[in-house]
Protein backbone atom coordinates (compact mmCIF):
# COMPACT_ATOMS: atom_id res chain seq x y z
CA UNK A 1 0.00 0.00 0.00
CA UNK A 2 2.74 2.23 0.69
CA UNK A 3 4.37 1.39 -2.35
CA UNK A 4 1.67 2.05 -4.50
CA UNK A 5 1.16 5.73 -2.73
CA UNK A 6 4.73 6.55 -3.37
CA UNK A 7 4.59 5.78 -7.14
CA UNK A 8 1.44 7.42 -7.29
CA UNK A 9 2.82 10.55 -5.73
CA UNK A 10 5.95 9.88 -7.81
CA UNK A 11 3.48 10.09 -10.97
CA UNK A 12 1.85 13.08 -9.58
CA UNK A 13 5.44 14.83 -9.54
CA UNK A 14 6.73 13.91 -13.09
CA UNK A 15 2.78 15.18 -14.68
CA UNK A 16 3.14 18.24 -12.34
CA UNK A 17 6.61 19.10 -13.83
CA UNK A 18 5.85 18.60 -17.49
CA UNK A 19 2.61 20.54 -17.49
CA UNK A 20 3.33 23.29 -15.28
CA UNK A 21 6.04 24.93 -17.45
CA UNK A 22 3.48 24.85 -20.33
CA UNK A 23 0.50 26.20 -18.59
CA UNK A 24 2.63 29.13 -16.92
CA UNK A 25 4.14 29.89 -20.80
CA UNK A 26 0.07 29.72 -21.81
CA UNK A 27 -0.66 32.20 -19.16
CA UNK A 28 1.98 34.59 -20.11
CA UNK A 29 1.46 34.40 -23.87
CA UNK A 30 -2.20 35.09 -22.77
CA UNK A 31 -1.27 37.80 -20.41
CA UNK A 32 1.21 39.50 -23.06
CA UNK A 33 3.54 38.99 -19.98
CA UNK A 34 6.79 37.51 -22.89
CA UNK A 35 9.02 40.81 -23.00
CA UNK A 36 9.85 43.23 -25.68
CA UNK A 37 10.60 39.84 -27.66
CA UNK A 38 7.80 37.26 -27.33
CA UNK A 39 8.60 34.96 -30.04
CA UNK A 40 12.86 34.92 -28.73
CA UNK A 41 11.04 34.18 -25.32
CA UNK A 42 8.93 31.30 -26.11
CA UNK A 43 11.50 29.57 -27.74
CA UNK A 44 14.10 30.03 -25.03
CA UNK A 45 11.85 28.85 -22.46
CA UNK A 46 9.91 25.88 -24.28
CA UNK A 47 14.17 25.11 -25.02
CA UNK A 48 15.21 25.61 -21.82
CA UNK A 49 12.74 22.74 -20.34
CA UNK A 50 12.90 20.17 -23.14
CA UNK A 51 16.40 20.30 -21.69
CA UNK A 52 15.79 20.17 -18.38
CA UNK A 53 13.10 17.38 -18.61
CA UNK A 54 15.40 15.03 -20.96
CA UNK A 55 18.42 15.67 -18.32
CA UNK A 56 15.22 14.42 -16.05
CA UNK A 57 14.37 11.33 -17.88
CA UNK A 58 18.33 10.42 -18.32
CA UNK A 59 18.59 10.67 -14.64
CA UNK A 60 15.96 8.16 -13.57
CA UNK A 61 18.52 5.27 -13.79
CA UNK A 62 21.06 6.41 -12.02
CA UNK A 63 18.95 7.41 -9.79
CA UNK A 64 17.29 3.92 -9.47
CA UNK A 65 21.54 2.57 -9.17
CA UNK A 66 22.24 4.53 -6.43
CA UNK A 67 19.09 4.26 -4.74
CA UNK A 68 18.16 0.97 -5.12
CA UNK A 69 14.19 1.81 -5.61
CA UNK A 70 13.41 0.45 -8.53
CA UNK A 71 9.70 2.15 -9.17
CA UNK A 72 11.26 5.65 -9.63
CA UNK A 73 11.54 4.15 -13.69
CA UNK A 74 7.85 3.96 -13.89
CA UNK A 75 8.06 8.02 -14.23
CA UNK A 76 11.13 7.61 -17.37
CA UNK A 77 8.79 7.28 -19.72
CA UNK A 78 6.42 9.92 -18.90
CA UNK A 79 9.15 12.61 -18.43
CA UNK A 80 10.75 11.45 -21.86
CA UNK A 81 7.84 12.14 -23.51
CA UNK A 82 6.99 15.15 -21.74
CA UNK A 83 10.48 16.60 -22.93
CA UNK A 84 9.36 15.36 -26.46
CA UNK A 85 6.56 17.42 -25.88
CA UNK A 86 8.42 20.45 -25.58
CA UNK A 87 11.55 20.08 -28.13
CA UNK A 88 8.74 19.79 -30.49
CA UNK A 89 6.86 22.73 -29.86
CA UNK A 90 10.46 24.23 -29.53
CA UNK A 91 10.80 23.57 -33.03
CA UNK A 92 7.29 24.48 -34.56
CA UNK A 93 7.87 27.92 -32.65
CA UNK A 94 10.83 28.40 -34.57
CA UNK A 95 9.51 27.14 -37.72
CA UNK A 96 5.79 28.94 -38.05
CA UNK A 97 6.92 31.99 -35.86
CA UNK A 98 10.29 32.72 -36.47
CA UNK A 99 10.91 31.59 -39.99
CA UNK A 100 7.13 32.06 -40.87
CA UNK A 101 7.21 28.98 -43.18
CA UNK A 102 9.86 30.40 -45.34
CA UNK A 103 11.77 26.90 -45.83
CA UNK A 104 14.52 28.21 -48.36
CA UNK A 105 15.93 30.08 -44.80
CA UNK A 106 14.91 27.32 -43.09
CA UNK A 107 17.39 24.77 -44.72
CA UNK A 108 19.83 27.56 -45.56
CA UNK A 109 19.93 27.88 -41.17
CA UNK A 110 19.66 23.90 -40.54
CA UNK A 111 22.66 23.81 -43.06
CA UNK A 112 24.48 26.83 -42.33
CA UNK A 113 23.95 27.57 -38.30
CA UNK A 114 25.86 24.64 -36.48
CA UNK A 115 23.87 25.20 -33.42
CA UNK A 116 20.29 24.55 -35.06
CA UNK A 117 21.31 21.31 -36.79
CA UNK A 118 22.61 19.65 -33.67
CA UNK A 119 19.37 20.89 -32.47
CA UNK A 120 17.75 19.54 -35.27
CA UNK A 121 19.19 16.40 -35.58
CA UNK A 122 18.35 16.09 -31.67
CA UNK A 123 15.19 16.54 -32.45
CA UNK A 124 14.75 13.99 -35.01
CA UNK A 125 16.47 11.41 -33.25
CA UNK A 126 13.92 11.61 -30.52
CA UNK A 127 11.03 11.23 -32.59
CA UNK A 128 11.58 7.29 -33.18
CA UNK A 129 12.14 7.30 -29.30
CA UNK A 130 8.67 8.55 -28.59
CA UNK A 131 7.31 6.32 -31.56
CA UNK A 132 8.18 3.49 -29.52
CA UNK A 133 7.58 4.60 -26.49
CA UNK A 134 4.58 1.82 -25.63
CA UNK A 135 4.52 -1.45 -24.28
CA UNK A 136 3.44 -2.49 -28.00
CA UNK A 137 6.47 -1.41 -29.53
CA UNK A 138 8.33 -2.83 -26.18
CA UNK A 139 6.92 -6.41 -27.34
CA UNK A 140 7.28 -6.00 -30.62
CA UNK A 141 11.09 -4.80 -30.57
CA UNK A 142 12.15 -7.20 -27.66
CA UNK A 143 16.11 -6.04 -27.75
CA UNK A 144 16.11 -4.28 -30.64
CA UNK A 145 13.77 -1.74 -28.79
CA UNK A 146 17.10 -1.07 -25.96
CA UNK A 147 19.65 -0.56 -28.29
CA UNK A 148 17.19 1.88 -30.54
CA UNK A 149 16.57 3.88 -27.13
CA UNK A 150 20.34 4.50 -26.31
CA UNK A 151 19.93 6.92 -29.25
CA UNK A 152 18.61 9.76 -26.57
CA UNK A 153 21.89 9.77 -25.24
CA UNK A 154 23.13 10.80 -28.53
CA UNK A 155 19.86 12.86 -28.28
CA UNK A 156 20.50 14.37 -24.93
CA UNK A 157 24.61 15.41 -25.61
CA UNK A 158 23.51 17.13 -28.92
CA UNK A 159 20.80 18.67 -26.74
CA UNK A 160 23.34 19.99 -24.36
CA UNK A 161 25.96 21.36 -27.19
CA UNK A 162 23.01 23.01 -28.97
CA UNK A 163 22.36 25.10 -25.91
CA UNK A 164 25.80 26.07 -25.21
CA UNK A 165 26.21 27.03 -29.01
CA UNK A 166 23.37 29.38 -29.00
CA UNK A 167 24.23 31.17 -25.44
CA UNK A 168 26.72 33.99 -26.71
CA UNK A 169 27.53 35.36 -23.74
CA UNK A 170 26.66 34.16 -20.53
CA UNK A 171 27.83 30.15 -20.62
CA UNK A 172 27.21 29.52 -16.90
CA UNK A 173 23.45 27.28 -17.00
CA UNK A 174 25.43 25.97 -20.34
CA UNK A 175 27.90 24.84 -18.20
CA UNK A 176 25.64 23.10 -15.41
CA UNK A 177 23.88 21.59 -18.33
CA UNK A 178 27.21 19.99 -19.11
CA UNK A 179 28.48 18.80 -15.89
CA UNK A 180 24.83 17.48 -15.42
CA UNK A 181 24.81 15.20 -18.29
CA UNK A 182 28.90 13.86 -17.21
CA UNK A 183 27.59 13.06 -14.27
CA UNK A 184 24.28 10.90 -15.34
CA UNK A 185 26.46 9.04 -18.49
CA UNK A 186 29.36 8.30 -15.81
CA UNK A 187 26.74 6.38 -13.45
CA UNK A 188 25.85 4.40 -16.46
CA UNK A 189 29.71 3.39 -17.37
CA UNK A 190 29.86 0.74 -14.81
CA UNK A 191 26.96 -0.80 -15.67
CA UNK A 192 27.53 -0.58 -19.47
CA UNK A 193 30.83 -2.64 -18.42
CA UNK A 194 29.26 -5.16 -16.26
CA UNK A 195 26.95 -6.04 -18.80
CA UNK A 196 29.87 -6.13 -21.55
CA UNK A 197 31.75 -8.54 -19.10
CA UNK A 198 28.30 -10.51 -19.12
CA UNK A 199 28.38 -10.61 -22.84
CA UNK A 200 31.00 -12.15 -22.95
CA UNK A 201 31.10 -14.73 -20.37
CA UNK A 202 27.88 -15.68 -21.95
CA UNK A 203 30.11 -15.75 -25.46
CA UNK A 204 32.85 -17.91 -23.82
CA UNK A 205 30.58 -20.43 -22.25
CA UNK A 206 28.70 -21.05 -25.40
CA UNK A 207 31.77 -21.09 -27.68
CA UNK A 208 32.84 -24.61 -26.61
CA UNK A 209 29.64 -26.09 -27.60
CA UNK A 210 29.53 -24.32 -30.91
CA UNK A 211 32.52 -26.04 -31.53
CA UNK A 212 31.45 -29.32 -30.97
């Protein structure tokens, strides 16, 4: 019982801090509350927590290693999506606001602007992620489905070097968004190696009989 109130809390917390960033953005597009720049400010802010929540979603297993609680993962999924949520309207901001539609700019910039196609390529790399996101595709992809999902850690880095690129001045969140992501991909190195020394134990016990 007290399990299932903790996850349901936990639930309550990951829904809470996906939608809460949107509805406050709603109110102050609503409010004409966005600055002397409204369009600059939604898609800095819409940015900033597509970041944020994918930094959120990559830190679920680590936080499950060190903790030992297993359930926090039942919240991955919802805050990967969530930040899918928000890259993408990061994007259609940019596209239907800032370029107005006008797509001989818009490949001229994806081409010519280093920062928008890491961002761009981020983006698109986390659209087969949230494809597959359901237990369907789970079944359906057995391992296949892992290995396509380490992609939003190629995802998440170019995530991290599009923000920095675009920050001309003042590198310090940059910065934090760096040593943030380190920190979550180191956690994962001694598990990627345990399971690499598990491949291959596997591998040496079966090569015997192969042979024969």
């Amino acid at each position: 019982m007290v399990l299932k109130t903790q996850v349901r809390l936990l639930r309550v917390g990951a829904w809470l801090l996906g939608l809460f960033p949107g509805a406050r953005l709603l109110w102050r597009t609503g409010a004409g509350d966005l600055g002397a720049n409204p369009i600059e400010e939604l898609l800095h802010r819409t940015g900033d927590w597509a970041l944020i929540l994918l930094l959120a979603a990559l830190a679920v297993t680590p936080l499950r290693i060190v903790t030992k609680w297993n359930p926090v993962t039942r919240v991955r999924r919802t805050l990967g999506l969530f930040a899918f949520a928000y890259v993408t309207s990061h994007f259609l901001i940019w596209l239907l606001l800032d370029q107005t539609l006008d797509f001989e700019f818009i490949l001229e910039d994806i081409a010519d602007r280093p920062f928008i196609t890491v961002g761009f390529t981020a983006w698109l790399l986390l659209i087969p992620l949230a494809v597959t996101s359901t237990k369907g595709w789970i079944r359906r992809l057995g391992r296949r489905w892992q290995l396509l999902h380490r992609l939003v850690y190629v995802a998440g880095t170019l995530g991290v070097i599009h923000f920095y690129w675009k920050v001309k001045a003042d590198t310090r969140w940059p910065w934090v968004a760096i040593g943030v992501l380190v920190v979550l991909l180191a956690t994962r190195v001694p598990g990627w190696l345990e399971n690499r020394r598990g491949a291959r134990a596997r591998a040496a016990r079966q090569e015997p009989a192969s042979v024969a």
